[in-house]
N, C-alpha and C. Protein backbone atom coordinates (compact mmCIF):
# COMPACT_ATOMS: atom_id res chain seq x y z
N UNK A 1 45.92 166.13 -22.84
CA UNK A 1 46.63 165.95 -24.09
C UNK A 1 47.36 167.25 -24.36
N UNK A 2 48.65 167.40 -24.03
CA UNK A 2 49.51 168.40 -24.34
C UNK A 2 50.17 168.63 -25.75
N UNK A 3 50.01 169.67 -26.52
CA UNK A 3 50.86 170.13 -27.56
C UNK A 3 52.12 169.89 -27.28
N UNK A 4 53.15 169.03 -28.23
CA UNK A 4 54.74 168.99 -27.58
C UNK A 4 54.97 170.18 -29.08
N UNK A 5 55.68 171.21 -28.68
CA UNK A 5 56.41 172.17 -29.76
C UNK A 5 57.14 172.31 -30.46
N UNK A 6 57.30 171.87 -31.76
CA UNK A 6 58.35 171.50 -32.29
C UNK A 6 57.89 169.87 -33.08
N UNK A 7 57.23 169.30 -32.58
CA UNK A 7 56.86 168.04 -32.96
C UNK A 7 55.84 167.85 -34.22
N UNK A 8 55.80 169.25 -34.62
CA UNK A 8 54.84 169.35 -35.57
C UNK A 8 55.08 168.38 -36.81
N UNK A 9 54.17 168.00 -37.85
CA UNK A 9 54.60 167.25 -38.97
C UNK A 9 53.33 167.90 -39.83
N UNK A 10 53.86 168.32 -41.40
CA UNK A 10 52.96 168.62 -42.23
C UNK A 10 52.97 167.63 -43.40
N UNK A 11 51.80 167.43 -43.27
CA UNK A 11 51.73 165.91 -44.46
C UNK A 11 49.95 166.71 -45.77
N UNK A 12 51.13 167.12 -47.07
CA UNK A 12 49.92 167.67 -48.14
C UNK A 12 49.11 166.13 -48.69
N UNK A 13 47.64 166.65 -48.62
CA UNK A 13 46.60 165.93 -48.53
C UNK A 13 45.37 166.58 -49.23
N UNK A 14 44.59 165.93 -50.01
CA UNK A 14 43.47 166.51 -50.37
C UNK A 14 42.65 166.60 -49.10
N UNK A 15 42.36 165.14 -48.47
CA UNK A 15 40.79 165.05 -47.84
C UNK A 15 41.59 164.23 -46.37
N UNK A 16 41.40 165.08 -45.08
CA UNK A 16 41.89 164.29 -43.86
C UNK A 16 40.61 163.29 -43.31
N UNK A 17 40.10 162.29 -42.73
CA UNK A 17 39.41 161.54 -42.17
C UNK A 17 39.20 161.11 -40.61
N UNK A 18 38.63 161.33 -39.92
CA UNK A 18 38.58 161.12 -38.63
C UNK A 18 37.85 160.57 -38.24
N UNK A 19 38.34 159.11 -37.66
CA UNK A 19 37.13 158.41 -36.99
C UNK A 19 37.39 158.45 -34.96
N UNK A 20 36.89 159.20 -34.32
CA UNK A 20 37.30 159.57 -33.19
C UNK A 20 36.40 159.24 -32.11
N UNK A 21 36.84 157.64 -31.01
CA UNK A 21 35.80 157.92 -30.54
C UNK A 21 34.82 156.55 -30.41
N UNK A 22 34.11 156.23 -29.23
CA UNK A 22 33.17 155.03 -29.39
C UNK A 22 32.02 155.35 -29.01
N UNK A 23 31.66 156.87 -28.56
CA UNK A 23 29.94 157.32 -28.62
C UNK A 23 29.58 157.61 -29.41
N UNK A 24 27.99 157.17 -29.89
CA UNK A 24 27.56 157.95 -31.36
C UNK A 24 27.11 159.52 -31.09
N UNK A 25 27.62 159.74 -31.98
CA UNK A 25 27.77 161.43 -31.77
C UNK A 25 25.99 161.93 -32.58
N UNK A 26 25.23 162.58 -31.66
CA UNK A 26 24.07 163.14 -31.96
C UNK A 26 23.17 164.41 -31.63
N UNK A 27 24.25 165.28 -31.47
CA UNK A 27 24.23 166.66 -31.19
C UNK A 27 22.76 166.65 -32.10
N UNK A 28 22.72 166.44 -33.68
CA UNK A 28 21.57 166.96 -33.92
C UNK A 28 20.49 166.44 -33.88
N UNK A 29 20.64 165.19 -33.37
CA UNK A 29 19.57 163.96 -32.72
C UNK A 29 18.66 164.83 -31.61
N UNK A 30 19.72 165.13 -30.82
CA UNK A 30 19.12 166.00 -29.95
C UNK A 30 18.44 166.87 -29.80
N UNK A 31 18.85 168.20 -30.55
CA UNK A 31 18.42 169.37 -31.07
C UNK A 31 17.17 168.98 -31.92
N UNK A 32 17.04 167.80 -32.82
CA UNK A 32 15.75 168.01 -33.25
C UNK A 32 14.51 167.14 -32.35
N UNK A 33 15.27 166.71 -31.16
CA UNK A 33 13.81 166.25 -30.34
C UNK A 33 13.52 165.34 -29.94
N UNK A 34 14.68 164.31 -30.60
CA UNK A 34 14.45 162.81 -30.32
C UNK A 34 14.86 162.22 -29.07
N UNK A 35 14.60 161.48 -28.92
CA UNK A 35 14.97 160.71 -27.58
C UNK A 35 16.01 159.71 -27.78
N UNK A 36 16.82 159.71 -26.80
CA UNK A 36 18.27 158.87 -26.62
C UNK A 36 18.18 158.07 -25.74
N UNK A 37 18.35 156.85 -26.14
CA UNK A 37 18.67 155.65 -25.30
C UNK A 37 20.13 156.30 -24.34
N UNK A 38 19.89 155.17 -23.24
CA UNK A 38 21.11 155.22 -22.00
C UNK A 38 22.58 155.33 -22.73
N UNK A 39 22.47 154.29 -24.04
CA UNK A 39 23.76 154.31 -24.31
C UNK A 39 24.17 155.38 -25.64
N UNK A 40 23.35 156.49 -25.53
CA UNK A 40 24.07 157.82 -26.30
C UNK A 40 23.30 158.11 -27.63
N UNK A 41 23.03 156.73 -28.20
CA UNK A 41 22.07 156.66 -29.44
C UNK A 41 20.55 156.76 -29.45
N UNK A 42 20.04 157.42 -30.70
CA UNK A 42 18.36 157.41 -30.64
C UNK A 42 17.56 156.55 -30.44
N UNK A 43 16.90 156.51 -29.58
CA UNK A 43 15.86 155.28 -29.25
C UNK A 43 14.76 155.17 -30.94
N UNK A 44 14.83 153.92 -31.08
CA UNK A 44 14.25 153.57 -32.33
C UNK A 44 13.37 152.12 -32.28
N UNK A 45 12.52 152.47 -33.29
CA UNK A 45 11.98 150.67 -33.46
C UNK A 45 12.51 149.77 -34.34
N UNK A 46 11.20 148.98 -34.60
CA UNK A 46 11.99 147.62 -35.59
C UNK A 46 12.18 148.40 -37.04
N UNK A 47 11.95 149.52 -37.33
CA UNK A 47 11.83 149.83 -38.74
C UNK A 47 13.06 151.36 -38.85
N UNK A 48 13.65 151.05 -38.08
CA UNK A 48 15.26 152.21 -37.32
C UNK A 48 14.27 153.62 -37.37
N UNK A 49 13.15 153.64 -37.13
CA UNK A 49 12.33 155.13 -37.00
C UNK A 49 12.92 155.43 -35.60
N UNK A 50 12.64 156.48 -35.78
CA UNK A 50 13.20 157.37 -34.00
C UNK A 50 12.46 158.00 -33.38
N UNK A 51 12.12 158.48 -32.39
CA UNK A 51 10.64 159.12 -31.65
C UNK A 51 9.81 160.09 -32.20
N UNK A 52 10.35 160.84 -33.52
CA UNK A 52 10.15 162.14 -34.47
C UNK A 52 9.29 161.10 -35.59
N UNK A 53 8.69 161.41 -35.43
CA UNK A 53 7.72 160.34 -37.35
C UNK A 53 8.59 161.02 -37.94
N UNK A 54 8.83 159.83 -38.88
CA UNK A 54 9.47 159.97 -40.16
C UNK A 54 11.01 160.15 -40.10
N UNK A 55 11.65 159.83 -38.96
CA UNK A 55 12.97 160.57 -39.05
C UNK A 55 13.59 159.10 -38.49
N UNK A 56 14.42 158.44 -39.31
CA UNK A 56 15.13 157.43 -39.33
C UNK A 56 16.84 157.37 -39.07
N UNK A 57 17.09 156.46 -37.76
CA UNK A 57 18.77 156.84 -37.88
C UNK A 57 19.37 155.17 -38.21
N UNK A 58 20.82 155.39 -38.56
CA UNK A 58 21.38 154.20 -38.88
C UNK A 58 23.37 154.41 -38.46
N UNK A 59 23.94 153.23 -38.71
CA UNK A 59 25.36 153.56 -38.68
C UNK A 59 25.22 153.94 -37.16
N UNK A 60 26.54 154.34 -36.55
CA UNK A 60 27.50 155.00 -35.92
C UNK A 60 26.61 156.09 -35.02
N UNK A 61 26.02 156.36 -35.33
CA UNK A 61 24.39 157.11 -34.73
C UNK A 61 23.95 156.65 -33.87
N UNK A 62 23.70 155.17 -34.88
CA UNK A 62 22.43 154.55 -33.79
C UNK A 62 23.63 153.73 -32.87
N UNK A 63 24.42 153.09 -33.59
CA UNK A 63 25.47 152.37 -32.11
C UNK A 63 26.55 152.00 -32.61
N UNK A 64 27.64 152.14 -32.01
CA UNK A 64 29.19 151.96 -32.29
C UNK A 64 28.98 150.43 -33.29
N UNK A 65 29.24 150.09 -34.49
CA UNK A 65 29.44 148.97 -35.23
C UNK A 65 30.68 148.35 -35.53
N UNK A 66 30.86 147.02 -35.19
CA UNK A 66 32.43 146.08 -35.62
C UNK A 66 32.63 146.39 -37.02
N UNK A 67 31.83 146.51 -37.88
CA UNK A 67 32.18 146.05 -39.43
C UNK A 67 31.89 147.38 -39.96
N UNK A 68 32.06 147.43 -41.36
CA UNK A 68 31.43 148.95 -42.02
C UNK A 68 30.32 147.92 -43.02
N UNK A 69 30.31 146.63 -42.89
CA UNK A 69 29.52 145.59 -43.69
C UNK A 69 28.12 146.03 -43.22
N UNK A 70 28.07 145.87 -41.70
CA UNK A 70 27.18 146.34 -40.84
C UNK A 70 26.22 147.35 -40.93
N UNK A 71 27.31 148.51 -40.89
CA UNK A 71 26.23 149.73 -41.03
C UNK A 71 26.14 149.68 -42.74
N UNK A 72 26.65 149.36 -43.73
CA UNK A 72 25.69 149.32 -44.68
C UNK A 72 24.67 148.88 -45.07
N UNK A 73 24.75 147.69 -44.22
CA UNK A 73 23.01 146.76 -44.05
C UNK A 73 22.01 147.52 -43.58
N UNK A 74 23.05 148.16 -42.41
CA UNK A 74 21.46 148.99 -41.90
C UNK A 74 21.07 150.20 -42.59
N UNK A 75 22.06 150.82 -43.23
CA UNK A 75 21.92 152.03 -43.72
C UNK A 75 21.08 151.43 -44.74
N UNK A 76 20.59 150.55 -45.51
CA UNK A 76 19.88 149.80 -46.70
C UNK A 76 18.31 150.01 -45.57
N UNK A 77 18.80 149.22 -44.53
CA UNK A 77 17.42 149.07 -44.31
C UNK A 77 16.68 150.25 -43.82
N UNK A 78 17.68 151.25 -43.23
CA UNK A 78 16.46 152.38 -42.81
C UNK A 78 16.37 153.19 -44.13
N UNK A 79 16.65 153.06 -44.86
CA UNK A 79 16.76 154.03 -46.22
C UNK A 79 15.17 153.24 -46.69
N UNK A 80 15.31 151.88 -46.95
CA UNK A 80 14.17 151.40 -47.45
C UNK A 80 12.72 151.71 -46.80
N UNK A 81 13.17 151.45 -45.25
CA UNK A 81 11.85 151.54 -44.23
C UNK A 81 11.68 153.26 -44.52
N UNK A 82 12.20 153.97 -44.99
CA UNK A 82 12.26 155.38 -44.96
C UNK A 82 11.26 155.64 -46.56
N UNK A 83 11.44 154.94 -47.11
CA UNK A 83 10.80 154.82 -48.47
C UNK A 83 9.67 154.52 -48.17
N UNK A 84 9.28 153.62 -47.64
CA UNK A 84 8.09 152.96 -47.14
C UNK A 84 7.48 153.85 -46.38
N UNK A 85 8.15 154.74 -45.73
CA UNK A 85 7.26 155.65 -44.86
C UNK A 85 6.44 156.18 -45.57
N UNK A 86 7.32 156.48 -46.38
CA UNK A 86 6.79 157.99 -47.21
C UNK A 86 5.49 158.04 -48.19
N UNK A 87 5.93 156.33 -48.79
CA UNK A 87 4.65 155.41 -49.51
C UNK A 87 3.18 155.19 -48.44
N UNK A 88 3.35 156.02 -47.49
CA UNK A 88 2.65 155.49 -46.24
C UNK A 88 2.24 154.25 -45.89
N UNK A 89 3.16 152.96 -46.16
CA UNK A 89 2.86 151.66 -46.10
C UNK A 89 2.75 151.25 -44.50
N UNK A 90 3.90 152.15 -43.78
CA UNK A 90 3.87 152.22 -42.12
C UNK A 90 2.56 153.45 -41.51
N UNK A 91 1.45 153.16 -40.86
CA UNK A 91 0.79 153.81 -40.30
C UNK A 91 2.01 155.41 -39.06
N UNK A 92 0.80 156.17 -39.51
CA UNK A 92 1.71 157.65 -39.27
C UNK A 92 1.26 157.35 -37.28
N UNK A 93 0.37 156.82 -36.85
CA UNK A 93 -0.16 157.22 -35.75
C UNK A 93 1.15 155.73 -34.67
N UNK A 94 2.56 156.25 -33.65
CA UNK A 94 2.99 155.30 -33.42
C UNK A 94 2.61 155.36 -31.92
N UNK A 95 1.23 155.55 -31.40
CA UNK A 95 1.18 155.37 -30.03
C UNK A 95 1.32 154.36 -29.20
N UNK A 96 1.46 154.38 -27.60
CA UNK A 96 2.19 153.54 -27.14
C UNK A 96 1.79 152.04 -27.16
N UNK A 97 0.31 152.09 -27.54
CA UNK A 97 -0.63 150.93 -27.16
C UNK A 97 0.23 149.99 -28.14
N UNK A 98 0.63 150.54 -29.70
CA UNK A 98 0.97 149.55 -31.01
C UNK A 98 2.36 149.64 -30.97
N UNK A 99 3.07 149.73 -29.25
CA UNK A 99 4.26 149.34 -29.73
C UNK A 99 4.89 148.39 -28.22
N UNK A 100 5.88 147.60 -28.20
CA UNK A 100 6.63 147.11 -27.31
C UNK A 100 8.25 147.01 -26.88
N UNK A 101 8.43 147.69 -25.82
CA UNK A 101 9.36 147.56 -25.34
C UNK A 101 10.42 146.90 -25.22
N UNK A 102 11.40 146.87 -25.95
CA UNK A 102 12.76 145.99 -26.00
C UNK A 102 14.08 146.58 -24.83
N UNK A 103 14.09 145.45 -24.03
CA UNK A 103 14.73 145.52 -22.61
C UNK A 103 16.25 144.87 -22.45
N UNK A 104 17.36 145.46 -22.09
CA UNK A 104 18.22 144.49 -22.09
C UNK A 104 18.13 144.06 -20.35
N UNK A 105 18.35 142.91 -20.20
CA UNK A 105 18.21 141.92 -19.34
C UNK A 105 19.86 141.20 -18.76
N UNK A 106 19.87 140.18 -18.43
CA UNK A 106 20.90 139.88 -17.83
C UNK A 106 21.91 139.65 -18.65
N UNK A 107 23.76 140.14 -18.36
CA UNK A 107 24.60 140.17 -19.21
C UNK A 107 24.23 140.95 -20.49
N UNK A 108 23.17 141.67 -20.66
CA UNK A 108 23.03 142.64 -21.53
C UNK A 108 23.09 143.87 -21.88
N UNK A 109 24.18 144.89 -22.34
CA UNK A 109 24.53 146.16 -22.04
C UNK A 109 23.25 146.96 -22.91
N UNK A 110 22.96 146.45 -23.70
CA UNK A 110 21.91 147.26 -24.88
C UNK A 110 21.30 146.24 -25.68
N UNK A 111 20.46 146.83 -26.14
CA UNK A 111 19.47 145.76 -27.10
C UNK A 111 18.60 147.05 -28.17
N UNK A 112 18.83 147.03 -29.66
CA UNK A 112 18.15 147.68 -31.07
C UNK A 112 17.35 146.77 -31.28
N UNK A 113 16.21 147.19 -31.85
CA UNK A 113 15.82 148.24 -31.57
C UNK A 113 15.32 148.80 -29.98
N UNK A 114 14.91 149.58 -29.73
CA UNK A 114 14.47 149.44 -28.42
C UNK A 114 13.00 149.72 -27.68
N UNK A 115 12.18 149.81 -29.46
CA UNK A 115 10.87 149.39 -29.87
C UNK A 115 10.32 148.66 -30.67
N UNK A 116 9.07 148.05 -30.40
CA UNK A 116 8.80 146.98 -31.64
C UNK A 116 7.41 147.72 -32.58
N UNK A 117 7.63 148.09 -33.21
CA UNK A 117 6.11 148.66 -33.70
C UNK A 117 4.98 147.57 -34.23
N UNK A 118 3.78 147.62 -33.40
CA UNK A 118 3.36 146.32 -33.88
C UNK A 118 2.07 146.55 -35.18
N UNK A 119 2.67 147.69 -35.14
CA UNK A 119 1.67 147.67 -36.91
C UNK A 119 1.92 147.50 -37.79
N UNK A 120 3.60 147.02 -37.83
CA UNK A 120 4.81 146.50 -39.12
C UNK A 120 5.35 145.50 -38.83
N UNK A 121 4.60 144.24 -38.06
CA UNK A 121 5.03 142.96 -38.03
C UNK A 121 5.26 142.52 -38.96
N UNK A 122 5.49 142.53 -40.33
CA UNK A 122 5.34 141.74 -41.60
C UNK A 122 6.93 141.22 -42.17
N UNK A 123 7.35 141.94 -41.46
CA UNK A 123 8.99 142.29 -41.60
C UNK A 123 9.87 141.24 -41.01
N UNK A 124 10.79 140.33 -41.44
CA UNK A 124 11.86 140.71 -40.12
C UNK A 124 12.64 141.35 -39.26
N UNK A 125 12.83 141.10 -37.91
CA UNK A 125 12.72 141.97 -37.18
C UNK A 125 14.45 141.82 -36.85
N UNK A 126 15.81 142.79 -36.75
CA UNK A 126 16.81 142.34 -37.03
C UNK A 126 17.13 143.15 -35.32
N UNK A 127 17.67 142.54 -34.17
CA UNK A 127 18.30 142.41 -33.16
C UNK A 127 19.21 142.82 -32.84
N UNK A 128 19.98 143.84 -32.54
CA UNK A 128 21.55 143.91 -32.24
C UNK A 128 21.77 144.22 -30.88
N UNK A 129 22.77 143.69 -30.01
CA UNK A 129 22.81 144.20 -29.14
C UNK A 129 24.28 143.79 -28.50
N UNK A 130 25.08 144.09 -27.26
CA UNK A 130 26.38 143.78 -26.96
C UNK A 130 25.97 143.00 -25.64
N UNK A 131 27.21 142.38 -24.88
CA UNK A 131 26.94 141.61 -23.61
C UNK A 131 27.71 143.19 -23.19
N UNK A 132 27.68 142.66 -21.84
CA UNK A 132 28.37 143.20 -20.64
C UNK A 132 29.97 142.53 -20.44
N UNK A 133 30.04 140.92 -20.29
CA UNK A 133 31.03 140.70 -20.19
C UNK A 133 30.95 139.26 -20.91
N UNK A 134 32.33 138.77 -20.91
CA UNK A 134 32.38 137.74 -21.82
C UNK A 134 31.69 136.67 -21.31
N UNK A 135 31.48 135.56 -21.52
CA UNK A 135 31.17 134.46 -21.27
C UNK A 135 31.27 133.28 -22.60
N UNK A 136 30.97 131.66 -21.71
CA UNK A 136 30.92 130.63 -22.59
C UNK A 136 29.86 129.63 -21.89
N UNK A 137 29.42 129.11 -23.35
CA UNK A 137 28.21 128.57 -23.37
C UNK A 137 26.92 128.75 -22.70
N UNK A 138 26.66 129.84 -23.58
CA UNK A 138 25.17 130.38 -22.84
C UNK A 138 24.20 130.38 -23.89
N UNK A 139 23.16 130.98 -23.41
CA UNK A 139 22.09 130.96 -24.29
C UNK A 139 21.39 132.30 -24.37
N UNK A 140 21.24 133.19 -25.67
CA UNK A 140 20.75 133.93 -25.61
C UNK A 140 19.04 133.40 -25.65
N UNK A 141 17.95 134.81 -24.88
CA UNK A 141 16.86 134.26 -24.59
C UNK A 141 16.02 135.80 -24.87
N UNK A 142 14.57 135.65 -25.28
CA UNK A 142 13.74 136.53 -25.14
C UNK A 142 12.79 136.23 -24.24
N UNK A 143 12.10 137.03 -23.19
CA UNK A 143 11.27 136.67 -22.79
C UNK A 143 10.67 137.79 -22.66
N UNK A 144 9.15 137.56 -22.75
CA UNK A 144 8.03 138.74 -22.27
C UNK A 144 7.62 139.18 -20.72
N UNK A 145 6.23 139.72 -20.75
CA UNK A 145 6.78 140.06 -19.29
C UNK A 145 6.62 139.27 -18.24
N UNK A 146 5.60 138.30 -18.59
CA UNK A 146 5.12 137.54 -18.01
C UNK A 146 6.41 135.87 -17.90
N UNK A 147 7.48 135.80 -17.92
CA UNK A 147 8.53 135.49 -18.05
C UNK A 147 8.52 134.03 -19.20
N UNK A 148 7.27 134.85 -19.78
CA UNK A 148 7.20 133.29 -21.07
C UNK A 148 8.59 133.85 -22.07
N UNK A 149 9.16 131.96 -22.10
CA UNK A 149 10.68 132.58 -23.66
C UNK A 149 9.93 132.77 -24.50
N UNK A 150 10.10 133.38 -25.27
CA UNK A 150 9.68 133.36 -26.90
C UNK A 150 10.72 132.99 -27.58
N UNK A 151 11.86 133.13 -27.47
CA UNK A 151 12.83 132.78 -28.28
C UNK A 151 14.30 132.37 -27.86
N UNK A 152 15.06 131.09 -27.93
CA UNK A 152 16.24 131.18 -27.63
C UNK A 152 17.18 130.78 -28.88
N UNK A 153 17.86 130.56 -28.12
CA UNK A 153 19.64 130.09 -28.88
C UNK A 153 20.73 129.93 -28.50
N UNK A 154 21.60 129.05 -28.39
CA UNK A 154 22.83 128.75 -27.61
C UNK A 154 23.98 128.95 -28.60
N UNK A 155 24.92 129.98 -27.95
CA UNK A 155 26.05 129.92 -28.50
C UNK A 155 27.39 129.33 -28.16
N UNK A 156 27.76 129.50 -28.54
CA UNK A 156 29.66 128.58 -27.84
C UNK A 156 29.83 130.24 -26.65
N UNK A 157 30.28 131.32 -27.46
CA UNK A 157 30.45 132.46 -26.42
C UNK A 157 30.38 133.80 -26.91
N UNK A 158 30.29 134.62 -26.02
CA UNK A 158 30.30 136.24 -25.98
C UNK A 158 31.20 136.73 -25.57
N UNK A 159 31.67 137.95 -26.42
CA UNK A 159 32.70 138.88 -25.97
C UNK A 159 31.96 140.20 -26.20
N UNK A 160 32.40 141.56 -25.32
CA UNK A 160 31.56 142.53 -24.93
C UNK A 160 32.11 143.20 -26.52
N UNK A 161 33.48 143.01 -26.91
CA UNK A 161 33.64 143.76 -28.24
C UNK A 161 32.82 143.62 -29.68
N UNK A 162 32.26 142.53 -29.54
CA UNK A 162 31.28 141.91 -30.46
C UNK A 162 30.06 142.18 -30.78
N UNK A 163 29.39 143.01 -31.45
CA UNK A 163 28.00 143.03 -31.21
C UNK A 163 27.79 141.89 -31.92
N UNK A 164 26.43 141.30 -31.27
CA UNK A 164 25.63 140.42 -31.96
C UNK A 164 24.80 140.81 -32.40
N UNK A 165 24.08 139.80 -33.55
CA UNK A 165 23.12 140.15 -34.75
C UNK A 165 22.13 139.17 -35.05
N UNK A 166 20.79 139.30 -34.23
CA UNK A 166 19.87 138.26 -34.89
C UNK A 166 18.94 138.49 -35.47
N UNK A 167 18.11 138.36 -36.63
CA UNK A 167 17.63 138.05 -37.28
C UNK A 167 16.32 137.57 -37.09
N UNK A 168 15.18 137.77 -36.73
CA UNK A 168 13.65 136.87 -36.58
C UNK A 168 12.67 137.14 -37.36
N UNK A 169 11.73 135.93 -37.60
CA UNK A 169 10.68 136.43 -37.90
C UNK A 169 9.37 136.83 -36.89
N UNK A 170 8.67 136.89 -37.50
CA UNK A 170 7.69 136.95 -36.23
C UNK A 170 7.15 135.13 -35.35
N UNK A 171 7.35 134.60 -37.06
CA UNK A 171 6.89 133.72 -36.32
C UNK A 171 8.11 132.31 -35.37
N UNK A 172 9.22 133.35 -35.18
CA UNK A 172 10.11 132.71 -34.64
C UNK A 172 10.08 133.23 -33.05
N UNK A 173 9.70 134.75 -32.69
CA UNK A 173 9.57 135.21 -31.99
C UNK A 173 8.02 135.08 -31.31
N UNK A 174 7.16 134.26 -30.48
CA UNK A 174 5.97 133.64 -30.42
C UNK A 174 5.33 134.66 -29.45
N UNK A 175 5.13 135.98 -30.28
CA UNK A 175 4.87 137.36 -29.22
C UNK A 175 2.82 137.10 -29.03
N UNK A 176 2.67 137.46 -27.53
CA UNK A 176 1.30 137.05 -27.52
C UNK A 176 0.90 138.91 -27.99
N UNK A 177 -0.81 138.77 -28.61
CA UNK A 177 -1.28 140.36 -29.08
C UNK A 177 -0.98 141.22 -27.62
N UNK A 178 -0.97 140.78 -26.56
CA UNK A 178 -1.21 141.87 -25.06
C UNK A 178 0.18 142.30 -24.83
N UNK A 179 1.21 141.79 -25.47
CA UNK A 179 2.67 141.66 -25.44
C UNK A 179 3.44 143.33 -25.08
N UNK A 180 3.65 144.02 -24.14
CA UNK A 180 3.74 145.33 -23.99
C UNK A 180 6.03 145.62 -23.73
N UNK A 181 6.12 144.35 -23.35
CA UNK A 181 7.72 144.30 -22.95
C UNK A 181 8.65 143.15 -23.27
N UNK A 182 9.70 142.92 -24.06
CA UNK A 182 10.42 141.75 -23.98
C UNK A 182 11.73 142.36 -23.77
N UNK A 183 12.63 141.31 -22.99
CA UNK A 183 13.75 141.20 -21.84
C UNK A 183 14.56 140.23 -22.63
N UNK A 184 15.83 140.50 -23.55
CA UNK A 184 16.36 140.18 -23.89
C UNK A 184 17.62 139.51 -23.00
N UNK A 185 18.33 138.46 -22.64
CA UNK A 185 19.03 138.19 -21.84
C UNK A 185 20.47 137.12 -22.37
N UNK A 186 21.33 137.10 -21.59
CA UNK A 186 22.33 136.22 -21.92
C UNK A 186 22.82 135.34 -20.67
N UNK A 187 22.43 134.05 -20.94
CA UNK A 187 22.54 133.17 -19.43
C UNK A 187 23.29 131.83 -19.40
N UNK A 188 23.87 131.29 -18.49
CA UNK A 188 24.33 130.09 -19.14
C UNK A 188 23.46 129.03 -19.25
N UNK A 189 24.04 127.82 -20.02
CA UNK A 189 22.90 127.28 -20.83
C UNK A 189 22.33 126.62 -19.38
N UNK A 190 20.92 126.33 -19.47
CA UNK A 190 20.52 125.69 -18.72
C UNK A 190 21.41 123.59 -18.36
N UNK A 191 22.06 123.25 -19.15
CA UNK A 191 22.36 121.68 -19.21
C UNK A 191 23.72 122.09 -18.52
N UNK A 192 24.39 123.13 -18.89
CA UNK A 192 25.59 123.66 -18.37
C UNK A 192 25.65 123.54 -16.58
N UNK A 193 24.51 124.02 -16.12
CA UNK A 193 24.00 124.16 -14.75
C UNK A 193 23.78 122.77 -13.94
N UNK A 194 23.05 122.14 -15.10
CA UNK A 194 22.92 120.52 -14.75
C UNK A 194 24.26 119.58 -14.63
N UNK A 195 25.49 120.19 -15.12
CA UNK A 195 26.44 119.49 -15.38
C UNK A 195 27.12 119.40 -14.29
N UNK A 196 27.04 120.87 -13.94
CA UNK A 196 27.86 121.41 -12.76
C UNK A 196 27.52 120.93 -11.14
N UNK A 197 26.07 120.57 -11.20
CA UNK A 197 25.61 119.95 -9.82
C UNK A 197 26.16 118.78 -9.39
């Protein structure tokens, strides 16, 4: 990116704004200790906590967002779960035994959280994650490790610019207590396959 000389333009302004950029920027994510998922952002659970007790990320942080609707939802919710910490309603001790692994799986570039803490099941548990590449008529799917679904859903289609957003409860998500990993995936629908034979 070259300076052209002369091309200058001065435009008086109180306040300039810069949104620059599709990695979440976490220089101090870093510096204070936390751990970063593959795709740039803090690895977090269902309650947007981050590997540091007590230290909660949201927005643009945790992952590039379509809407600003978006990160205000989440910014609500880790603000709240952040309240709750503090109320000590979430147990301080998050070792590995009381938590599970959220995996992205086929056609899946990422999957939030990318822990489940299972000592704050009480909650719904809110999903985000992007495809890899587009597709039509598939079915998003959870499965554990043992390749039981716990959860699906068929959509019309995916585009990689889109994050998706789901929503569960627990008891939509049919997690067994030994439950250590689930593999989030995007596949075409199974009847789709049948059609095609």
């Amino acid at each position: 990116f070259d300076r052209v000389i002369g091309s200058e333009r001065f435009i008086e302004c109180d306040t300039l704004l810069l949104s620059v950029g599709l990695i979440p920027e976490n220089e101090l994510t870093r510096e204070a200790g936390a751990k970063i998922s593959e795709m740039g952002g803090p690895v977090v659970d269902n309650n947007l906590q981050t590997t540091i007790e007590g230290v909660f990320a949201c927005g643009n942080v945790l992952q590039v967002h379509d809407l600003v609707d978006l990160v205000t939802a989440e910014a609500k919710r880790a603000g709240f779960n952040a309240i709750e910490y503090v109320k000590e309603r979430y147990g301080k001790e998050i070792g590995k035994k009381t938590q599970i692994k959220c995996h992205a799986g086929e056609n899946v570039k990422y999957v939030k959280p990318d822990l489940i803490n299972k000592a704050n099941l009480s909650n719904d548990i809110i999903f985000t994650f992007r495809v890899k590449r587009p597709d039509r008529r598939i079915q998003i799917q959870f499965k554990d490790e043992n390749n039981k679904v716990l959860y699906k859903k068929k959509r019309k289609y995916v585009i990689p610019s889109e994050m998706i957003e789901l929503k569960l409860n627990l008891s939509e998500l049919q997690i067994d207590p030994d439950c250590r990993n689930i593999e989030i995936e995007v596949i075409p629908r199974p009847e789709v396959l049948i059609e095609e034979d």
